[in-house]
C-alpha atoms as a PDB file:
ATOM      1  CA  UNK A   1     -10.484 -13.871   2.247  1.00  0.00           C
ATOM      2  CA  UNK A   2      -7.752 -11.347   2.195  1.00  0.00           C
ATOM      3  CA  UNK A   3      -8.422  -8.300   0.426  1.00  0.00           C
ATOM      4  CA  UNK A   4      -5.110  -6.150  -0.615  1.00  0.00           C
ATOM      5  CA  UNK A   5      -4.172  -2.077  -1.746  1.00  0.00           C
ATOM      6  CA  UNK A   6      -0.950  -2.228  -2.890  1.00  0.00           C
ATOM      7  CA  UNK A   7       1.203   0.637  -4.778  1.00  0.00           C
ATOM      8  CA  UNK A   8       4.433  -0.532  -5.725  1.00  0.00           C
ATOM      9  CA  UNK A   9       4.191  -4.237  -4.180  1.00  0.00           C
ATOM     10  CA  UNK A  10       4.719  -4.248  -0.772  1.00  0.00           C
ATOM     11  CA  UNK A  11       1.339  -5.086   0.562  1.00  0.00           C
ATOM     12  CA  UNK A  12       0.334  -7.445  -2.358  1.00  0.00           C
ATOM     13  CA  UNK A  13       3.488  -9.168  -1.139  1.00  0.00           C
ATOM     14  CA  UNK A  14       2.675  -9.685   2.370  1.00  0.00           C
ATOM     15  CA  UNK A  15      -0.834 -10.608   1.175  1.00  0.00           C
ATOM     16  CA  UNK A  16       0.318 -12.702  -0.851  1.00  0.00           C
ATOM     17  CA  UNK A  17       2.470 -14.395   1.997  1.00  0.00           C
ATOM     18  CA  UNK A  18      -0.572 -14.255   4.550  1.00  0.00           C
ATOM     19  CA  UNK A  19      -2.416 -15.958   2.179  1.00  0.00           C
ATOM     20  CA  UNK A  20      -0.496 -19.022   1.307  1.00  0.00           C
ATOM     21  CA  UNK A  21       0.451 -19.191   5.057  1.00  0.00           C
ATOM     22  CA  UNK A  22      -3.131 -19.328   6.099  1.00  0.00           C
ATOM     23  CA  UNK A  23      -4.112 -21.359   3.004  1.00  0.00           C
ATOM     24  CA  UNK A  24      -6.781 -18.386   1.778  1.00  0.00           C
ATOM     25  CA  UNK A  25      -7.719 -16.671  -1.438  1.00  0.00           C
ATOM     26  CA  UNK A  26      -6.696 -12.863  -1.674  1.00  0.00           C
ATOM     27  CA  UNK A  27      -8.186 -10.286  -3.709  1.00  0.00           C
ATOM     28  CA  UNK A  28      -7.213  -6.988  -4.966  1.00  0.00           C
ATOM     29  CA  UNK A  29      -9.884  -4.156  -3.784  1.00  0.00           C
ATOM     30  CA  UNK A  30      -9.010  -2.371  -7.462  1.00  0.00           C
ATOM     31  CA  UNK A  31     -10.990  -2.669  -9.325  1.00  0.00           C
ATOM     32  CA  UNK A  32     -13.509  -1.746  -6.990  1.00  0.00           C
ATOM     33  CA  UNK A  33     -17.004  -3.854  -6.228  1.00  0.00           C
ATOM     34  CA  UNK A  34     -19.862  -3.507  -4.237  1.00  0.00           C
ATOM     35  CA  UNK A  35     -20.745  -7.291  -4.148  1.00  0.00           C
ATOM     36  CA  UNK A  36     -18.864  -8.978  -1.081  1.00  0.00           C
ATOM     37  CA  UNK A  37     -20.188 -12.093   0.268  1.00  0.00           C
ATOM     38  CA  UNK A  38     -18.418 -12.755   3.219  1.00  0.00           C
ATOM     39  CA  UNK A  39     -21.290 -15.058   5.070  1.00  0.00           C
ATOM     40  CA  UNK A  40     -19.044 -18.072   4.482  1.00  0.00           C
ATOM     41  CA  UNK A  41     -15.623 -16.827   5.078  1.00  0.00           C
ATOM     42  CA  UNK A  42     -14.048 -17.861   8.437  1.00  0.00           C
ATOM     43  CA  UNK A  43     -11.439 -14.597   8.040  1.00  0.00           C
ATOM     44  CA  UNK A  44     -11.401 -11.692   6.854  1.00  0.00           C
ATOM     45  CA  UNK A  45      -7.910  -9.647   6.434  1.00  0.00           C
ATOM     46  CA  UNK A  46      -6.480  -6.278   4.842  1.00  0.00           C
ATOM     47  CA  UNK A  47      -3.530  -5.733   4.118  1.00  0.00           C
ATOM     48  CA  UNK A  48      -2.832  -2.088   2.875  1.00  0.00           C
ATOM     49  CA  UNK A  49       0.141   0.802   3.143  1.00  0.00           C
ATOM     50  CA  UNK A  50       0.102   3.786   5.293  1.00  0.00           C
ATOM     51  CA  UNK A  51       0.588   7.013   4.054  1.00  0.00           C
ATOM     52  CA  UNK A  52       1.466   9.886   5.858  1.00  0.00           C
ATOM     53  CA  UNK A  53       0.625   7.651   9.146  1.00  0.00           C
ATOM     54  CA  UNK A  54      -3.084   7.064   8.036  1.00  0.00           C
ATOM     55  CA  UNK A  55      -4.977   4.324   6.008  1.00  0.00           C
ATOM     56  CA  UNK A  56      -4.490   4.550   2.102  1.00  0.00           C
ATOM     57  CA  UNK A  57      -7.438   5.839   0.869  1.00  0.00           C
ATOM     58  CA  UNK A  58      -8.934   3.080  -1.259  1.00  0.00           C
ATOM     59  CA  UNK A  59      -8.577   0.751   1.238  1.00  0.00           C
ATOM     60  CA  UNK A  60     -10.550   3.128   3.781  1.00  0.00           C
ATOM     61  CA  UNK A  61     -13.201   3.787   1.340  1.00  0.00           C
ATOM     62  CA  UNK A  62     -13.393   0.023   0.449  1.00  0.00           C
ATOM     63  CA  UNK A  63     -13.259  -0.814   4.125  1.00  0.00           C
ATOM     64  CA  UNK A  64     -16.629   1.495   5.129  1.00  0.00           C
ATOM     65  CA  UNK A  65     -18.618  -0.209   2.182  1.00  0.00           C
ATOM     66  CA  UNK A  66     -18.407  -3.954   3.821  1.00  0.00           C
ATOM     67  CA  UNK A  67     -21.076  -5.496   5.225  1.00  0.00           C
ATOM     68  CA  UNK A  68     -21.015  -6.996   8.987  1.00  0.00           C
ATOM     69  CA  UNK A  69     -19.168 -10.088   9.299  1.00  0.00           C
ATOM     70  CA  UNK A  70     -19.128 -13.007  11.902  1.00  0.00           C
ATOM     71  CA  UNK A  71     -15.857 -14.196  10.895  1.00  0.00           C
ATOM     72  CA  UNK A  72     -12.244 -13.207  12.209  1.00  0.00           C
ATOM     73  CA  UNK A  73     -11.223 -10.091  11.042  1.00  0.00           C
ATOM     74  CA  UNK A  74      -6.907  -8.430  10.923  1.00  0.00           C
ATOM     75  CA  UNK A  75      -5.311  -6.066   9.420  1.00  0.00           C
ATOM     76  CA  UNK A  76      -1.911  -5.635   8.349  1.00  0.00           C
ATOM     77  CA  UNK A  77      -0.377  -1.938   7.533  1.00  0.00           C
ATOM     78  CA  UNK A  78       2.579  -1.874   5.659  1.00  0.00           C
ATOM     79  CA  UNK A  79       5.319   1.315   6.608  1.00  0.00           C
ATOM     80  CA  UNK A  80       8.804   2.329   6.245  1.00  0.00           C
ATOM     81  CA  UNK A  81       8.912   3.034  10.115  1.00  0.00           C
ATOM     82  CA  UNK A  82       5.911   3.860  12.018  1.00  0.00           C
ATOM     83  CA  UNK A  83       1.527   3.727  11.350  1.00  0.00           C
ATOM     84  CA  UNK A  84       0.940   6.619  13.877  1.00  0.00           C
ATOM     85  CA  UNK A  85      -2.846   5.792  14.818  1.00  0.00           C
ATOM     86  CA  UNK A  86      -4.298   4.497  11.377  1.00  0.00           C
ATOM     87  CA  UNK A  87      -5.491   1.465  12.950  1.00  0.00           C
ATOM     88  CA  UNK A  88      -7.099   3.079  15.496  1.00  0.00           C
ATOM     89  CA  UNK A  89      -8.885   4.872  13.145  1.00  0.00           C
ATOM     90  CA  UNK A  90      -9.290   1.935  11.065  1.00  0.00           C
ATOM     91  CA  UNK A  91     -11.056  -0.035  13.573  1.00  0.00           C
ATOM     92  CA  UNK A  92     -13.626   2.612  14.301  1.00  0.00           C
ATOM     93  CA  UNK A  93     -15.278   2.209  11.086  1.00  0.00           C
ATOM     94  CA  UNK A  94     -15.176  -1.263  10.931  1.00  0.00           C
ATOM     95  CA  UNK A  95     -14.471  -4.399  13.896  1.00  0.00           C
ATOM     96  CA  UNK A  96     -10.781  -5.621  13.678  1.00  0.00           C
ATOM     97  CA  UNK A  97     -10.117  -8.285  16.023  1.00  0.00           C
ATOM     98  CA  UNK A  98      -6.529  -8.276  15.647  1.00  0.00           C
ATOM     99  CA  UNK A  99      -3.809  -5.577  13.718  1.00  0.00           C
ATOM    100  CA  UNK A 100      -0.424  -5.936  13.143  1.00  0.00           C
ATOM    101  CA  UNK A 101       2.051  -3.075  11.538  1.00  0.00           C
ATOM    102  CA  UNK A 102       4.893  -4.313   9.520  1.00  0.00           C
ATOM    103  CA  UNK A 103       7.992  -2.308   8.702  1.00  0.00           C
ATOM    104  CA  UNK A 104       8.540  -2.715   4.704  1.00  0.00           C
ATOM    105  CA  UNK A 105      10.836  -0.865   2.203  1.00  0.00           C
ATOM    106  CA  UNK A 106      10.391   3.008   2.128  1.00  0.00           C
ATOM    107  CA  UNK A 107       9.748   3.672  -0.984  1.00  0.00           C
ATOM    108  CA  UNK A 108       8.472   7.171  -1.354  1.00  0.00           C
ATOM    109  CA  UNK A 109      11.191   8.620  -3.363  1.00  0.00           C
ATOM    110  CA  UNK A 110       9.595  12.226  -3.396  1.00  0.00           C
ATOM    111  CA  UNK A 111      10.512  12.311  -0.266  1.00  0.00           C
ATOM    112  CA  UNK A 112      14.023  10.716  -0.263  1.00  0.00           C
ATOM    113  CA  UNK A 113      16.675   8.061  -1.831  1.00  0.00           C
ATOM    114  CA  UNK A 114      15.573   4.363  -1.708  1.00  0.00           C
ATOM    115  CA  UNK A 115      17.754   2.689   1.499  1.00  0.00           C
ATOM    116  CA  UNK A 116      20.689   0.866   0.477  1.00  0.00           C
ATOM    117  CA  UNK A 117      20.312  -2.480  -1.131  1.00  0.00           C
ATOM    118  CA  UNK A 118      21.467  -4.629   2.235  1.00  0.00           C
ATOM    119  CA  UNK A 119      19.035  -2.838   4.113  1.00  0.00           C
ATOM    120  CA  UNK A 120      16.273  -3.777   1.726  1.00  0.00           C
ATOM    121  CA  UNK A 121      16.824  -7.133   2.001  1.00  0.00           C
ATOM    122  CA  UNK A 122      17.220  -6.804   5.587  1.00  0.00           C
ATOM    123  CA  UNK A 123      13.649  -5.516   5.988  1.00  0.00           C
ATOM    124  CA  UNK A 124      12.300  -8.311   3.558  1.00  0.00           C
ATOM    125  CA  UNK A 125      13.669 -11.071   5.602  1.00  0.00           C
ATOM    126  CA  UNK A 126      12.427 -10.097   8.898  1.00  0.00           C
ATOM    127  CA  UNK A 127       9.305  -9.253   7.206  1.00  0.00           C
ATOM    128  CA  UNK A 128       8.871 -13.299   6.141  1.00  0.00           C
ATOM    129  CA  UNK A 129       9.457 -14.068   9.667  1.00  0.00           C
ATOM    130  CA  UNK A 130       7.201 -11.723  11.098  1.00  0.00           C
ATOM    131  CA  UNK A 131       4.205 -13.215   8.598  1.00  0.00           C
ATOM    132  CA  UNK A 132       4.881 -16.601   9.737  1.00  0.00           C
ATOM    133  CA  UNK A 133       4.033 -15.469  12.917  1.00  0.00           C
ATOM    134  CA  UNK A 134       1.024 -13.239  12.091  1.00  0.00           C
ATOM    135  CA  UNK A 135      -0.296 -16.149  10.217  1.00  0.00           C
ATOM    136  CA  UNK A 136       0.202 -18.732  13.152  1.00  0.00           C
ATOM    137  CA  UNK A 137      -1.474 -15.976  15.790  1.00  0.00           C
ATOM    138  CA  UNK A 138      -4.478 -15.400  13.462  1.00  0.00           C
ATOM    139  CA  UNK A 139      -5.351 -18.776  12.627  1.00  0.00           C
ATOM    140  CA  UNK A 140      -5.502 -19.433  16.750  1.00  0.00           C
ATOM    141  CA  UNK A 141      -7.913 -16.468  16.620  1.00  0.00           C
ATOM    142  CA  UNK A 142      -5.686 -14.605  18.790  1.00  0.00           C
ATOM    143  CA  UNK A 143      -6.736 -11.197  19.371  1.00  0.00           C
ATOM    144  CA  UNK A 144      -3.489  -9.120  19.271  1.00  0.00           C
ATOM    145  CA  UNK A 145      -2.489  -5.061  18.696  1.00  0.00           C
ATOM    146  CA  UNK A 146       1.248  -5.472  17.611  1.00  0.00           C
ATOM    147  CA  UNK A 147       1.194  -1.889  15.770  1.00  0.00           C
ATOM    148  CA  UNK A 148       4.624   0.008  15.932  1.00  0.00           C
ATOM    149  CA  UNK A 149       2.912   3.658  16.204  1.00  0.00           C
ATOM    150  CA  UNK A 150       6.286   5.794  16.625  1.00  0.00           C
ATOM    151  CA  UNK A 151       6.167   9.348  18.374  1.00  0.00           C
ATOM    152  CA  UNK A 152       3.027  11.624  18.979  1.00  0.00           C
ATOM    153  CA  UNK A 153       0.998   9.245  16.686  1.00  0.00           C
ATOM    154  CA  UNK A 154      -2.394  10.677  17.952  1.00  0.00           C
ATOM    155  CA  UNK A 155      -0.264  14.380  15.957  1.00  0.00           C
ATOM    156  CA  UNK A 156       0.244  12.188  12.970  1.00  0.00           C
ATOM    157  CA  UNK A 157      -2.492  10.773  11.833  1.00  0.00           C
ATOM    158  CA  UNK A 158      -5.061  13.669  12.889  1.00  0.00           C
ATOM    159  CA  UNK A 159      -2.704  15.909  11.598  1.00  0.00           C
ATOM    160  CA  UNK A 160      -0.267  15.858   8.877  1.00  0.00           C
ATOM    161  CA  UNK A 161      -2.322  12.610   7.163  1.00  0.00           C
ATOM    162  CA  UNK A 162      -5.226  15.305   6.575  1.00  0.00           C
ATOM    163  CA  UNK A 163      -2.966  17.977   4.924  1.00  0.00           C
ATOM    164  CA  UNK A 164      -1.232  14.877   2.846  1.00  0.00           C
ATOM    165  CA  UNK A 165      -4.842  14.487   1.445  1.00  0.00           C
ATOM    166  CA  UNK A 166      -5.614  17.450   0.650  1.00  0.00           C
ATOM    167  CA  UNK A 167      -2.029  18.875  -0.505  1.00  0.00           C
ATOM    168  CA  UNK A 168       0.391  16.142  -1.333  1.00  0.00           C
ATOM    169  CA  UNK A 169      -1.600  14.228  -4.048  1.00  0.00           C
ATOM    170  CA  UNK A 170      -1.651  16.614  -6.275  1.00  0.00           C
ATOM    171  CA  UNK A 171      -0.840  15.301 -10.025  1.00  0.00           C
ATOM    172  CA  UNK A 172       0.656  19.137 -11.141  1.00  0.00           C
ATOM    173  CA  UNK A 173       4.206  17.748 -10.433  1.00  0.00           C
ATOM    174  CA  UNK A 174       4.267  14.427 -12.725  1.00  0.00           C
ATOM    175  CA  UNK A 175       6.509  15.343 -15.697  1.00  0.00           C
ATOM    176  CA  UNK A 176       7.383  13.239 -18.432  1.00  0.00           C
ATOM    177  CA  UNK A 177      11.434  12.354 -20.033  1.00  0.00           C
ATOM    178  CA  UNK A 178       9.581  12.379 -23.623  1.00  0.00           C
ATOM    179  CA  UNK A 179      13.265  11.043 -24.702  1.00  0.00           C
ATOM    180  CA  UNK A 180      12.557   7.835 -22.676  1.00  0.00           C
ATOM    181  CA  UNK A 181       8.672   7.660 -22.992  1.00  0.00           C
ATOM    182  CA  UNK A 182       8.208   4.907 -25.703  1.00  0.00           C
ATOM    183  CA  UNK A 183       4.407   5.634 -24.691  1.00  0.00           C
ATOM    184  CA  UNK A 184       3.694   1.709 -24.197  1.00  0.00           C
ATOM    185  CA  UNK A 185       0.348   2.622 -22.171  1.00  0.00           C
ATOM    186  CA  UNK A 186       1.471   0.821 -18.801  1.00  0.00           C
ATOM    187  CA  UNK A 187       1.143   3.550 -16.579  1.00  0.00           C
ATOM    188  CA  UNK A 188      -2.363   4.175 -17.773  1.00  0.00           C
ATOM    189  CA  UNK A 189      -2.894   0.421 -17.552  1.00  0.00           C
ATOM    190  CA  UNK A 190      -1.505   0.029 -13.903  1.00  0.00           C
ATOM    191  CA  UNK A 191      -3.043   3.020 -12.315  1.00  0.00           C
ATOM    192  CA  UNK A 192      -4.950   2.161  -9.836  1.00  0.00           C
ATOM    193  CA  UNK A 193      -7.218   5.714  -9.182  1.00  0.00           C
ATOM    194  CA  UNK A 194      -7.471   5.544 -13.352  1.00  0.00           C
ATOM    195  CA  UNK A 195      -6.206   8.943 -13.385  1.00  0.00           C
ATOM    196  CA  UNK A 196      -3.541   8.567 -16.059  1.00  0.00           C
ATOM    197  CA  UNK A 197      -4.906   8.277 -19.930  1.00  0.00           C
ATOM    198  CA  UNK A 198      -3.032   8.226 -22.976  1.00  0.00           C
ATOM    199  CA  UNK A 199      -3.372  11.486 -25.272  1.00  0.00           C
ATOM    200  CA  UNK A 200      -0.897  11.685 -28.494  1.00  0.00           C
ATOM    201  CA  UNK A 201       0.909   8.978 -27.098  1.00  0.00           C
ATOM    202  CA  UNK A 202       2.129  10.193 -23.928  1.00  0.00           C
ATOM    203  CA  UNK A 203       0.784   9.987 -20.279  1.00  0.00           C
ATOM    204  CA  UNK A 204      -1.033  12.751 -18.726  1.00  0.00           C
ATOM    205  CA  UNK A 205      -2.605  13.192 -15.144  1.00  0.00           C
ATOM    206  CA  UNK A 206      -6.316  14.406 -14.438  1.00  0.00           C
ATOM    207  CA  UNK A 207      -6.647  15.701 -10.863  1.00  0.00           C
ATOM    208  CA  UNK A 208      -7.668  12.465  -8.650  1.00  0.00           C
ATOM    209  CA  UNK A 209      -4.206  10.217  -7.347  1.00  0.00           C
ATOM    210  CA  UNK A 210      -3.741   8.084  -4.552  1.00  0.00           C
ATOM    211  CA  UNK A 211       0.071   8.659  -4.286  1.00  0.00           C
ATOM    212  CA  UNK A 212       0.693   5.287  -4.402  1.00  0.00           C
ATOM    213  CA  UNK A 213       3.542   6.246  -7.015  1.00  0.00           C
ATOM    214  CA  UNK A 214       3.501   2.762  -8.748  1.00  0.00           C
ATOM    215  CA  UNK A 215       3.456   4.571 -12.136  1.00  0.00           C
ATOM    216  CA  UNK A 216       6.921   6.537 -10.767  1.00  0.00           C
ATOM    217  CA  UNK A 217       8.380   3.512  -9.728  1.00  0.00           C
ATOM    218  CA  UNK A 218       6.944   1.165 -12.022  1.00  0.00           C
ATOM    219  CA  UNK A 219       7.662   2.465 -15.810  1.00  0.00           C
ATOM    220  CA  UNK A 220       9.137   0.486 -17.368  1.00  0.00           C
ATOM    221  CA  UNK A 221      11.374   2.981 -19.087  1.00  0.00           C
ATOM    222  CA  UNK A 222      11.634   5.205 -15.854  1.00  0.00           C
ATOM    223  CA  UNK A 223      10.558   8.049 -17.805  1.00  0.00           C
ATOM    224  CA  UNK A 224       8.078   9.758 -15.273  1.00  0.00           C
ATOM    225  CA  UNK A 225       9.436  11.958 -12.393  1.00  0.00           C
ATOM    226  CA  UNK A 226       7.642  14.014  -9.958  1.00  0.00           C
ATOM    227  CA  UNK A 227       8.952  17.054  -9.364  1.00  0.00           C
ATOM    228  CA  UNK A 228      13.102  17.352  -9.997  1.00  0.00           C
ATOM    229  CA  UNK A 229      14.037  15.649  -6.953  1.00  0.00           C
ATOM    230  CA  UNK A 230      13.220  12.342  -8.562  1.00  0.00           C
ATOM    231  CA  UNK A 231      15.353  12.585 -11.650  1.00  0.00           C
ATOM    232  CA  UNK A 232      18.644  10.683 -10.361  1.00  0.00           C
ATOM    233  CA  UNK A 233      16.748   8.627  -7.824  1.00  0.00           C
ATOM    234  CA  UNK A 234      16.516   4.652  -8.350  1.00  0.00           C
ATOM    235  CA  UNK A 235      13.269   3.186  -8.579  1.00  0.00           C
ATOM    236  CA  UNK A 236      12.003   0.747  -6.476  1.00  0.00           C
ATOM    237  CA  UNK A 237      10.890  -2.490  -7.343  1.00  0.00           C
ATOM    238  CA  UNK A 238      10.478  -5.157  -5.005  1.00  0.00           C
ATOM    239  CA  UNK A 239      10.322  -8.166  -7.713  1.00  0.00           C
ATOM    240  CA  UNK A 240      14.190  -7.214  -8.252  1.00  0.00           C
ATOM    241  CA  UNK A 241      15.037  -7.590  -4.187  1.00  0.00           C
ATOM    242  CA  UNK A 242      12.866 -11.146  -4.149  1.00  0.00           C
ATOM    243  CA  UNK A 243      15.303 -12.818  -6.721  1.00  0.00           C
ATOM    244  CA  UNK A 244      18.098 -12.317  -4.647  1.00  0.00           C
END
């Protein structure tokens, strides 16, 4: 079984990929459950983003609730450059035999503009060849630590991924184009932390978000922004990179 956060795509792609390359069901930790049988499986695998060089919250939480388990355990953290020590923590909450990071799309355009298509596509193809291998290592039970880290990880993730919790996923700066808003529901609908509800029509926020930003990058009529930075910067969605 491999069990999956994903905001905008990335990680339920390489799930996705892991899964058929290891011939195993996957499963989306959203909505969440406290029944997991995991006596028969033979793996066990999650695949989740970083942010701010620590474990996504949900899949943390979700990770802390599981029961022991005899079989093989990974994990796969998908980043736009480095994980810092995520795993690390990861693993003390929980036994991963093997981790692996994996450098994906950045796609945290609060922060900056999405890289330039060729690059993109770049990242996606090395990506496919770096699951093959992930898949081959894990199904030999191989017991591996290929985790990119970067600079002064230890800094990173005991650091500045605390202050992004408490500070950075705040909902105050989530505005609404109420020219483009055709309020079809699908941020509501898509959100995984089932912050966003549907008053008059229009999206609003309550106070709990992830920060995944699938309901920035995922409207279907780009109408939500996050602050003014976000305005005149393309969205990112994978599903449009795949067909090429």
């Amino acid at each position: 079984m491999i069990y999956y956060f994903s905001g905008t795509g990335n990680s339920k792609w390489v799930a996705q990929q892991m899964a058929a390359q290891m011939n195993e069901q996957m499963r989306d930790i959203i909505p969440k459950s406290s029944q997991h049988d995991l006596q028969e499986e033979k793996f066990i695998g999650f695949v989740f983003p970083i942010y701010a060089w620590g474990v996504c919250k949900p899949m943390m939480e979700f990770v802390k609730q599981l029961p022991p388990t005899s079989a093989f355990t990974f994990a796969i953290c998908t980043c736009g450059a480095d994980s810092g020590n995520a795993m690390k923590e990861l693993k003390k909450v929980y036994r991963i035999d093997s981790c692996y990071s994996i450098e994906m799309p950045s796609n945290y355009i609060i922060g900056e503009d999405l890289e330039p298509a060729d690059v993109i596509e770049k990242k996606i193809a090395a990506a496919k060849q770096q699951i093959e291998n992930m898949a081959r290592e894990i199904l030999e039970h191989r017991t591996i630590m290929h985790v990119h880290e970067g600079s002064f990880p230890w800094m990173k993730t005991k650091m500045i991924h605390p202050l992004f919790e408490r500070f950075a996923t705040t909902t105050r700066p989530f505005t609404i184009d109420l020219d483009r808003c055709n309020g079809c529901g699908w941020c509501a609908a898509h959100c995984p932390a089932a912050t966003i509800q549907m008053v008059d029509g229009k999206p609003t926020w309550n106070e709990h978000c992830y920060q995944c930003l699938r309901c920035l990058n995922g409207c279907p009529q780009t109408a939500i922004n996050y602050g003014k930075h976000t305005q005149d910067r393309k969205r990112y969605r994978l599903e449009e990179y795949l067909k090429r």
